[in-house]
Protein backbone atom coordinates (compact mmCIF):
# COMPACT_ATOMS: atom_id res chain seq x y z
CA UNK A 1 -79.57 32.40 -1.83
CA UNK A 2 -76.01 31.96 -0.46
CA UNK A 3 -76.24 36.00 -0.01
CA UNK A 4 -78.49 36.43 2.68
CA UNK A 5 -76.84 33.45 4.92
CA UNK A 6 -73.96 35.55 4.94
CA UNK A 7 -75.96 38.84 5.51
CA UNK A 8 -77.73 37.67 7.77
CA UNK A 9 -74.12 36.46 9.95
CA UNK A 10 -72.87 39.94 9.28
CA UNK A 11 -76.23 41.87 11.16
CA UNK A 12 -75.66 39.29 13.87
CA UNK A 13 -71.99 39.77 14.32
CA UNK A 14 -72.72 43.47 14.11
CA UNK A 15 -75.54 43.00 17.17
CA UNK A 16 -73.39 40.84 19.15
CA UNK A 17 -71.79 43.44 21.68
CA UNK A 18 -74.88 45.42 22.17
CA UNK A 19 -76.77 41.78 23.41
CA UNK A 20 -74.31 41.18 26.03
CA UNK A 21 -73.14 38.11 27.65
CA UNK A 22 -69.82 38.84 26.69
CA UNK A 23 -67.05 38.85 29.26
CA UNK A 24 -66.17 36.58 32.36
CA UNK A 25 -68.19 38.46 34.96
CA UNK A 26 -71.32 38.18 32.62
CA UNK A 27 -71.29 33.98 33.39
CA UNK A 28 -70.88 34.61 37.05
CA UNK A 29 -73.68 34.71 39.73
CA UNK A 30 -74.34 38.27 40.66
CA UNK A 31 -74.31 39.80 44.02
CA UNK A 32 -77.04 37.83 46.18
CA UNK A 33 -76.98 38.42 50.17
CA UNK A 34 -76.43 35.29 51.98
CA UNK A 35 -80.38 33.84 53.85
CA UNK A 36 -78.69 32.71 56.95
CA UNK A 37 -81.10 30.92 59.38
CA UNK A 38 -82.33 32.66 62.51
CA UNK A 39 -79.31 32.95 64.83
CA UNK A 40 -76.13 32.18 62.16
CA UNK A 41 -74.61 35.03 60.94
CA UNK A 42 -72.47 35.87 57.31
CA UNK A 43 -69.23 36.10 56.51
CA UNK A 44 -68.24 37.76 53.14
CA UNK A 45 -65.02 38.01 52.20
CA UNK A 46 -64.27 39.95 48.79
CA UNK A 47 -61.42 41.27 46.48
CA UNK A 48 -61.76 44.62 44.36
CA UNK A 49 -61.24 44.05 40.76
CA UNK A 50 -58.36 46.27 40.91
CA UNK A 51 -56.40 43.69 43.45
CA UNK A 52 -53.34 42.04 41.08
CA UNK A 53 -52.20 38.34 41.26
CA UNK A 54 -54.31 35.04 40.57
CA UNK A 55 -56.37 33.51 42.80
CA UNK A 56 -56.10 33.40 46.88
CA UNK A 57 -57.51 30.34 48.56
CA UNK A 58 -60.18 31.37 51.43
CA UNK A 59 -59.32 29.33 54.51
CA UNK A 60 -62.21 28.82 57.54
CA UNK A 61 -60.90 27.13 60.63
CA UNK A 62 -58.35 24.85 58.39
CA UNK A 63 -60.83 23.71 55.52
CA UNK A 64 -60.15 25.03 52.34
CA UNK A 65 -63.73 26.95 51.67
CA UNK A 66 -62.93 28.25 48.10
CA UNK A 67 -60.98 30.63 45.51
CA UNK A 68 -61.18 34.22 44.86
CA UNK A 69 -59.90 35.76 42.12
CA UNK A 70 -59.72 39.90 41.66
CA UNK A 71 -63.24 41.85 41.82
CA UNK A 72 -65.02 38.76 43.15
CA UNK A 73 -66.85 37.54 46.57
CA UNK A 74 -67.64 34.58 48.51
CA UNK A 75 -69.56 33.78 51.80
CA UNK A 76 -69.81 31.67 54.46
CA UNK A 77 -73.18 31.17 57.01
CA UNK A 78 -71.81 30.21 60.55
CA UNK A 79 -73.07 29.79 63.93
CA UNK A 80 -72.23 33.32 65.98
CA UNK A 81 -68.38 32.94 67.85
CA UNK A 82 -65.32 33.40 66.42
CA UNK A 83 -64.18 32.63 63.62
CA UNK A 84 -60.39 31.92 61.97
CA UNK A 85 -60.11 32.99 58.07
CA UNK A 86 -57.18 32.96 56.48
CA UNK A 87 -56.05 33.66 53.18
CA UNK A 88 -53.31 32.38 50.91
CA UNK A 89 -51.54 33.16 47.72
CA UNK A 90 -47.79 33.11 48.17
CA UNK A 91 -47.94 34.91 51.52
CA UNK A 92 -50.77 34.51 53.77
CA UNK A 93 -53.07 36.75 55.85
CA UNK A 94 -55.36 35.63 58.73
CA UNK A 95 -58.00 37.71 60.76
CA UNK A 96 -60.02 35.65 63.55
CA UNK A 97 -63.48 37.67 63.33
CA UNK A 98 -66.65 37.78 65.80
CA UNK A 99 -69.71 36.47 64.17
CA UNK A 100 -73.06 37.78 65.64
CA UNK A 101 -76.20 36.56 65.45
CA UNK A 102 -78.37 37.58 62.34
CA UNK A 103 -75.32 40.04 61.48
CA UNK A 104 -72.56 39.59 59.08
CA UNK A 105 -68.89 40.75 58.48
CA UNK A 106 -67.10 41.74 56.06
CA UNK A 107 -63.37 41.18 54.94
CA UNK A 108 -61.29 43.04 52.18
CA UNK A 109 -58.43 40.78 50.84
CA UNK A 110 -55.43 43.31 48.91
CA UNK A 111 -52.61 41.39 46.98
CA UNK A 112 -49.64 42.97 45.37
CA UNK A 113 -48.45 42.13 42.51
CA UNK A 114 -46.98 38.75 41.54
CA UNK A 115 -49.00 37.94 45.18
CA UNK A 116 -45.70 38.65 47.36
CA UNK A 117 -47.58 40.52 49.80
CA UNK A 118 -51.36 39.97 51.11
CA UNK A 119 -53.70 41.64 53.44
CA UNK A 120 -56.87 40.99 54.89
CA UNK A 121 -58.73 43.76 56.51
CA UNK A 122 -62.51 44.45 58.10
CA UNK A 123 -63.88 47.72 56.19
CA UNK A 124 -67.14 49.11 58.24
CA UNK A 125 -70.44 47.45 57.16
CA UNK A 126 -72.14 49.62 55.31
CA UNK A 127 -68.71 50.27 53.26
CA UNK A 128 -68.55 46.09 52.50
CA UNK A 129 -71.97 45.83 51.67
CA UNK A 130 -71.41 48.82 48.98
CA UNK A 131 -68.79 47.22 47.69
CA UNK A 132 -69.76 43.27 47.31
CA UNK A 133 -72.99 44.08 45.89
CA UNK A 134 -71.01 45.49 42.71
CA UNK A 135 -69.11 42.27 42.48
CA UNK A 136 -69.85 38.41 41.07
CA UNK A 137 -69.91 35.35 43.50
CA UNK A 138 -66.07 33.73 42.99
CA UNK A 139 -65.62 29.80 43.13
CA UNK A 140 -66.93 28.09 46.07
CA UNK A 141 -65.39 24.51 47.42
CA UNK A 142 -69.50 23.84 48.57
CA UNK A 143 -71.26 25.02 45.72
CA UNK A 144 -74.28 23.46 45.94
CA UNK A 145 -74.82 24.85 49.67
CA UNK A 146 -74.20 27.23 52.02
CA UNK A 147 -70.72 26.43 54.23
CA UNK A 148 -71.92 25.79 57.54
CA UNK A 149 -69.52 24.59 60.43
CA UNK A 150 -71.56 23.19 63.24
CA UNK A 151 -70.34 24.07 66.97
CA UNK A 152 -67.52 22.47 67.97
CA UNK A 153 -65.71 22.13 64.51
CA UNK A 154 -62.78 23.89 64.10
């Protein structure tokens, strides 16, 4: 009796990595795109999984909107204007972007290592939407909701 117990925990070790669900990115949300009401537009602001350092903190118009580690994404719905994002890990970058209507925008984040130097840059659309929908949604300060600022906040 006490033989197939531990033949049986031997098959199922043996199965184990061809199951899955092994590895951080398996836990994380995959790529969704943002349902922004009629009129808001989307934000998305992502790091390749390549980038070094920890994690940056995602700054929108002085509120801390969440954390992004390497080969992650996060985004924000907001009414169309501009809009001030920053982002800090020992250095900081900011880019103040135009949000339209129904469209969205898309911002690269690049850290070297040991996070001495960061960049933020705006990558054509088509380009940012290839490369978020290959990456898992990062930690959000509003998790439960999309992060909306209203007009005049800021």
């Amino acid at each position: 009796m006490e033989r197939r117990p531990r033949r049986l925990v031997i098959v199922c070790l043996a199965l184990a990595p061809m199951v899955g669900g092994c590895g951080s990115s398996e836990t994380r949300d995959p790529f969704r795109p943002a349902q922004a009401p009629a009129g808001c537009g989307v934000v998305y602001v992502f790091r390749g999984a390549e980038s070094p350092g920890g994690a940056v903190r995602v700054v929108i118009h002085q509120e801390t909107a969440g954390f992004l580690d390497a080969g992650e994404y996060l985004y924000w719905v907001l009414p169309p204007g501009e809009a001030v994002v920053r982002v800090e890990e020992r250095t900081s970058a900011v880019r103040l972007v135009n949000v339209e209507a129904d469209g969205s925008v898309f911002l690269e984040v690049r850290t070297a290592t040991w996070g001495d130097r960061i960049a933020m840059d705006e990558p054509p659309i088509d380009v940012g939407r290839e490369a978020v929908t290959l990456l898992p949604l990062g930690r959000r300060r509003f998790a439960d909701a999309d992060y909306f600022i209203r007009e005049g906040d800021g």
